[in-house]
Protein backbone atom coordinates (compact mmCIF):
# COMPACT_ATOMS: atom_id res chain seq x y z
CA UNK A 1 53.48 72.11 3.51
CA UNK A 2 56.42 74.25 4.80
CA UNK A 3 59.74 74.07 2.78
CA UNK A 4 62.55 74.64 4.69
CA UNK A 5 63.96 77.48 2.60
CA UNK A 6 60.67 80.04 3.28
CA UNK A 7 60.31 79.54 7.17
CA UNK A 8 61.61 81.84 9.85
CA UNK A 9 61.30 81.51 13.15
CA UNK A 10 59.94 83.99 15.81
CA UNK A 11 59.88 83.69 19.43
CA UNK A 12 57.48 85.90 21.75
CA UNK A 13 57.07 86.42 25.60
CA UNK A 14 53.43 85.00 26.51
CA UNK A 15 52.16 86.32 29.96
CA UNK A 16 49.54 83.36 31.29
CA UNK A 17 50.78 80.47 30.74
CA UNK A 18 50.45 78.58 33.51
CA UNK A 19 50.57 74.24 32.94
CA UNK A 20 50.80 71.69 30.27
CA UNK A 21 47.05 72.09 29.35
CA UNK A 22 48.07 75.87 28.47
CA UNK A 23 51.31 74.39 26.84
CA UNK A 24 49.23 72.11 24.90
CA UNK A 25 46.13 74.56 23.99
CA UNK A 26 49.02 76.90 22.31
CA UNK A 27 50.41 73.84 20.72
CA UNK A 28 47.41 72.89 19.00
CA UNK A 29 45.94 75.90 18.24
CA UNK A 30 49.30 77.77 16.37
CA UNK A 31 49.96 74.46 14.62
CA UNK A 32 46.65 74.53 12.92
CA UNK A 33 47.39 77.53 11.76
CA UNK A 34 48.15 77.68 7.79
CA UNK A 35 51.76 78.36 7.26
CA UNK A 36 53.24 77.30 10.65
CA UNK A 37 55.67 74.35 10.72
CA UNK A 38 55.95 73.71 14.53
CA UNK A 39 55.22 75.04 17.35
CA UNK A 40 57.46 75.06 21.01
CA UNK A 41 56.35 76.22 24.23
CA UNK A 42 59.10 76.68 27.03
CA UNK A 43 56.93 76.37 30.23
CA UNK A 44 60.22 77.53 32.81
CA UNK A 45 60.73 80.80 30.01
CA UNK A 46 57.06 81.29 29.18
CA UNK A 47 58.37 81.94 25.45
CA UNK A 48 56.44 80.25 22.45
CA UNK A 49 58.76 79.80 19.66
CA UNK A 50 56.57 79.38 16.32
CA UNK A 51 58.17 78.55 12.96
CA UNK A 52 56.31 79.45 10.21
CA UNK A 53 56.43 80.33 6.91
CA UNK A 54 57.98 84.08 5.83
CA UNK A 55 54.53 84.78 4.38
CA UNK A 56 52.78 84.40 7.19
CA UNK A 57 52.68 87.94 9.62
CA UNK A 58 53.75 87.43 13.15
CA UNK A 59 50.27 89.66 13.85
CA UNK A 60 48.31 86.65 12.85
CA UNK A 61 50.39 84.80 15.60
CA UNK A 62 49.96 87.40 17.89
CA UNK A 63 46.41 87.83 17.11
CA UNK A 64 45.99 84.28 17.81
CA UNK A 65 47.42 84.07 21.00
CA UNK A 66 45.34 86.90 22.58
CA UNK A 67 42.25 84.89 21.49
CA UNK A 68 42.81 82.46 23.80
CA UNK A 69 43.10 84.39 25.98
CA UNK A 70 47.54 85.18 26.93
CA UNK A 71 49.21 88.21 26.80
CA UNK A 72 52.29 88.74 24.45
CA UNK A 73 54.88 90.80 26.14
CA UNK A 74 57.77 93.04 25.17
């Protein structure tokens, strides 16, 4: 589990999302992920905000996102 002292949160620009079953693929799939605490994805910004814990590299986020298949901008 998380603690609330060691998380961070990052926010990236994902090109490709396009409806709630994107929304909810992204969801599932980043939650899963060991270290990462919750998971928000802003369908009118297209930004994914993902807080995790510090240990955890934004690369594997990144990495993760591009495997399904979106495109992480800027």
């Amino acid at each position: 589990m998380v603690t609330q002292k060691n998380t961070t949160q990052s926010v990236y620009h994902v090109g490709g999302i396009k409806g709630d079953h994107c929304r909810d693929r992204i969801e599932h799939t980043l939650s899963h992920l060991q270290g990462v605490a919750s998971v928000k994805v802003d369908m009118t910004s297209k930004q994914v905000a993902v807080s995790h814990d510090e240990s955890l590299p934004s690369s594997g986020i990144e990495e993760t996102l591009q495997s399904l298949g979106y495109s992480v901008q800027g």
